[in-house]
C-alpha atoms as a PDB file:
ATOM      1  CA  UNK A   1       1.640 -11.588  -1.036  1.00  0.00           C
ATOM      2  CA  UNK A   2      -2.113 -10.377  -0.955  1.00  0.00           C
ATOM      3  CA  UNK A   3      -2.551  -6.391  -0.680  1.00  0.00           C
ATOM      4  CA  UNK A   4      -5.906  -5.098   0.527  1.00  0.00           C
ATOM      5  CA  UNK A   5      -6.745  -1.900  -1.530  1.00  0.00           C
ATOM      6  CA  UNK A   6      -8.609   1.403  -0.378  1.00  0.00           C
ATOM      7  CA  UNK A   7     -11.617   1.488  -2.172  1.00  0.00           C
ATOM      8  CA  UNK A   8     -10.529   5.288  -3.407  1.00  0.00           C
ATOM      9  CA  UNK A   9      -7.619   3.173  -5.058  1.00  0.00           C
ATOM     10  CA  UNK A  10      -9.620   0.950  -7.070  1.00  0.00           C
ATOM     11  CA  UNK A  11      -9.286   3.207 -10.135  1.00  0.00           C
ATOM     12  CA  UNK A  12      -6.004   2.273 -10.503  1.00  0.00           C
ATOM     13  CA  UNK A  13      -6.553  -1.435  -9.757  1.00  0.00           C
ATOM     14  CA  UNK A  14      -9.564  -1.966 -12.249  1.00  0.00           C
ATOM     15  CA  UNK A  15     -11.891  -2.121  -9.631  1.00  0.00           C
ATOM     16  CA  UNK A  16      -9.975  -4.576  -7.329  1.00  0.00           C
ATOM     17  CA  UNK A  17     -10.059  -4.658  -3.584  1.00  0.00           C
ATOM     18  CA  UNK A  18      -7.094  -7.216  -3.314  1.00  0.00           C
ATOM     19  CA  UNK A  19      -3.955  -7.993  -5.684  1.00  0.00           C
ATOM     20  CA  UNK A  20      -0.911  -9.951  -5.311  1.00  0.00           C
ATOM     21  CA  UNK A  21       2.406  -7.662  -5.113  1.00  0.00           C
ATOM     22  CA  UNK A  22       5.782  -8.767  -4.396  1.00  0.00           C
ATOM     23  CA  UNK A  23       8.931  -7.459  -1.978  1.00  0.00           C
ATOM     24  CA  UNK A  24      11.050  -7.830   0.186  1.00  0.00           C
ATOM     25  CA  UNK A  25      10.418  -4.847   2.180  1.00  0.00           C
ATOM     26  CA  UNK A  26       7.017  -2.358   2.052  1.00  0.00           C
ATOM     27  CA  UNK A  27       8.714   0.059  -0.339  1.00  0.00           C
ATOM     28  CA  UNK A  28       9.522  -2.819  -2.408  1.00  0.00           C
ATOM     29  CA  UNK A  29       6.018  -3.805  -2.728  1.00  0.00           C
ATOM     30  CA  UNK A  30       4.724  -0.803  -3.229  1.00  0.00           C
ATOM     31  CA  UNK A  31       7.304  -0.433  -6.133  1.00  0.00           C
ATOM     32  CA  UNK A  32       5.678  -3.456  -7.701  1.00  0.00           C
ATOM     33  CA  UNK A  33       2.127  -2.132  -7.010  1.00  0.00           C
ATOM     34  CA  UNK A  34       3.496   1.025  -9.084  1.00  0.00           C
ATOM     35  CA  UNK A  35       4.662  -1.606 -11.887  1.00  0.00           C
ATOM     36  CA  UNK A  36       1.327  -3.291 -12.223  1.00  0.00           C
ATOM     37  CA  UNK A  37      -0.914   0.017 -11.788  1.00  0.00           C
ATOM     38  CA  UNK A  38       0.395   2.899 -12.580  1.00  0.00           C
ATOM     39  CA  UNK A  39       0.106   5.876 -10.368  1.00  0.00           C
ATOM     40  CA  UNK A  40      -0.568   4.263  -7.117  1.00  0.00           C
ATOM     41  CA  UNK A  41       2.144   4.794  -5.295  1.00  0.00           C
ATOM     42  CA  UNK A  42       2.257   8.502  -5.430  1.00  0.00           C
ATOM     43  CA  UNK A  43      -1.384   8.480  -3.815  1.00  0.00           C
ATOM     44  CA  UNK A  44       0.433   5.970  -1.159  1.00  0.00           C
ATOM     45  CA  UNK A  45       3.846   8.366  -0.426  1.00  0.00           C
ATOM     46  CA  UNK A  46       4.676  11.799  -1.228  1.00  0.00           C
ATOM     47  CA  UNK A  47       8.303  12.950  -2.971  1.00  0.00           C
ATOM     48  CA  UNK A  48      10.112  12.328  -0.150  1.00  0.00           C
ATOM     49  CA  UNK A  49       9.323   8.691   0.462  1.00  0.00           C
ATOM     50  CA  UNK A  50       6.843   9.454   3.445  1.00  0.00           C
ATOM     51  CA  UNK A  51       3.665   8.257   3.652  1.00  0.00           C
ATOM     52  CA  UNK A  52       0.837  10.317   3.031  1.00  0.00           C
ATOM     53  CA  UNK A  53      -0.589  11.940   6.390  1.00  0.00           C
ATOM     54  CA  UNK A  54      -4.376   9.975   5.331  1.00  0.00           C
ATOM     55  CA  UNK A  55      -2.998   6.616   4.700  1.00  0.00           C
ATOM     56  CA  UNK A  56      -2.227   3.986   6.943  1.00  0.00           C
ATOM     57  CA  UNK A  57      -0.461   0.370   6.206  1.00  0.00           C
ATOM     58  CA  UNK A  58      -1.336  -2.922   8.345  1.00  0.00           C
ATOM     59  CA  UNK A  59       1.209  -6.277   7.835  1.00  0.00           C
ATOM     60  CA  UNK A  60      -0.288  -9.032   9.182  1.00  0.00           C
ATOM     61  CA  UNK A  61      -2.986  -6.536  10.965  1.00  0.00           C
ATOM     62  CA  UNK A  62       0.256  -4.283  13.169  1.00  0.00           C
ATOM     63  CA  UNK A  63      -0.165  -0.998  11.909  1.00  0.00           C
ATOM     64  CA  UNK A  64       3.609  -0.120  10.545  1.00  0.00           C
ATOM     65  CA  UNK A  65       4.779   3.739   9.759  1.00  0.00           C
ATOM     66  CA  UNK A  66       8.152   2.021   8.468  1.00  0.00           C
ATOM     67  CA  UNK A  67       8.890   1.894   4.459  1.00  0.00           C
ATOM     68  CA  UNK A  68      12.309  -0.249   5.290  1.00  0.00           C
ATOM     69  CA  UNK A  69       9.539  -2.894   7.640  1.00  0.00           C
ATOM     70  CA  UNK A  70      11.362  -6.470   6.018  1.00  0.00           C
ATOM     71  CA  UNK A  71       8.248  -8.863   4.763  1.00  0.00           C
ATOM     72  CA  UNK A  72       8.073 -12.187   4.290  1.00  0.00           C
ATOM     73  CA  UNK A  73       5.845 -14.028   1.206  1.00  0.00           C
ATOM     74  CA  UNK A  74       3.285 -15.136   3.328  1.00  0.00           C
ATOM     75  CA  UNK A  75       2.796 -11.593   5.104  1.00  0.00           C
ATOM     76  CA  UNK A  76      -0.521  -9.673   4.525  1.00  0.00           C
ATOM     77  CA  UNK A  77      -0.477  -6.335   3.537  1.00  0.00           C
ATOM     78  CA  UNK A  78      -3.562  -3.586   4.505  1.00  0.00           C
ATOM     79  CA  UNK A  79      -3.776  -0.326   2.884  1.00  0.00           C
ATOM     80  CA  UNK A  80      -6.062   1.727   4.988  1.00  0.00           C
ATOM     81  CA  UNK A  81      -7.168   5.777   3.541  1.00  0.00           C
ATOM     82  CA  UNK A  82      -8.699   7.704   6.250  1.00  0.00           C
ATOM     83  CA  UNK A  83     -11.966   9.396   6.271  1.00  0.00           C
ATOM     84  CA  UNK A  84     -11.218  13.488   6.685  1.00  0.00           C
ATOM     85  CA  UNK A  85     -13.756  15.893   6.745  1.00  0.00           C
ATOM     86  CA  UNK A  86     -16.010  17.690   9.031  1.00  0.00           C
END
């Protein structure tokens, strides 16, 4: 399934805005994001398997707060980072 990328992410992805990433749940995909690029996922979710408070995940445009949220292969995934400042 396609994964939209925060462009403060595209370090890790060479520069790319979208890859391909496979699972059969969000965690699971972002597992495989961490197999492909390494060091992603711990900008995605902390220790404790939470997200981070700045980032925000979209399937299919619903905005999900749910690791366990089942996917299917034709699903589209959003990774949003939030602006913070002042």
């Amino acid at each position: 399934m396609k994964v939209l990328i925060p462009s403060p992410l595209f370090s890790y992805t060479a520069g790319k805005s979208a890859v391909d990433a496979y699972g059969a749940t969000l965690s699971a995909v972002l597992a495989d994001l961490e197999r492909q690029f390494a060091g992603i996922r711990f900008r995605i979710v902390d220790e404790q398997e939470r997200m981070r408070p700045h980032m925000r995940f979209f399937i299919n445009g619903e905005q999900t707060f749910d690791l366990r949220q089942p996917l299917h292969p034709t699903d589209s995934i959003q990774i949003v980072q939030a602006l913070s400042g002042g």
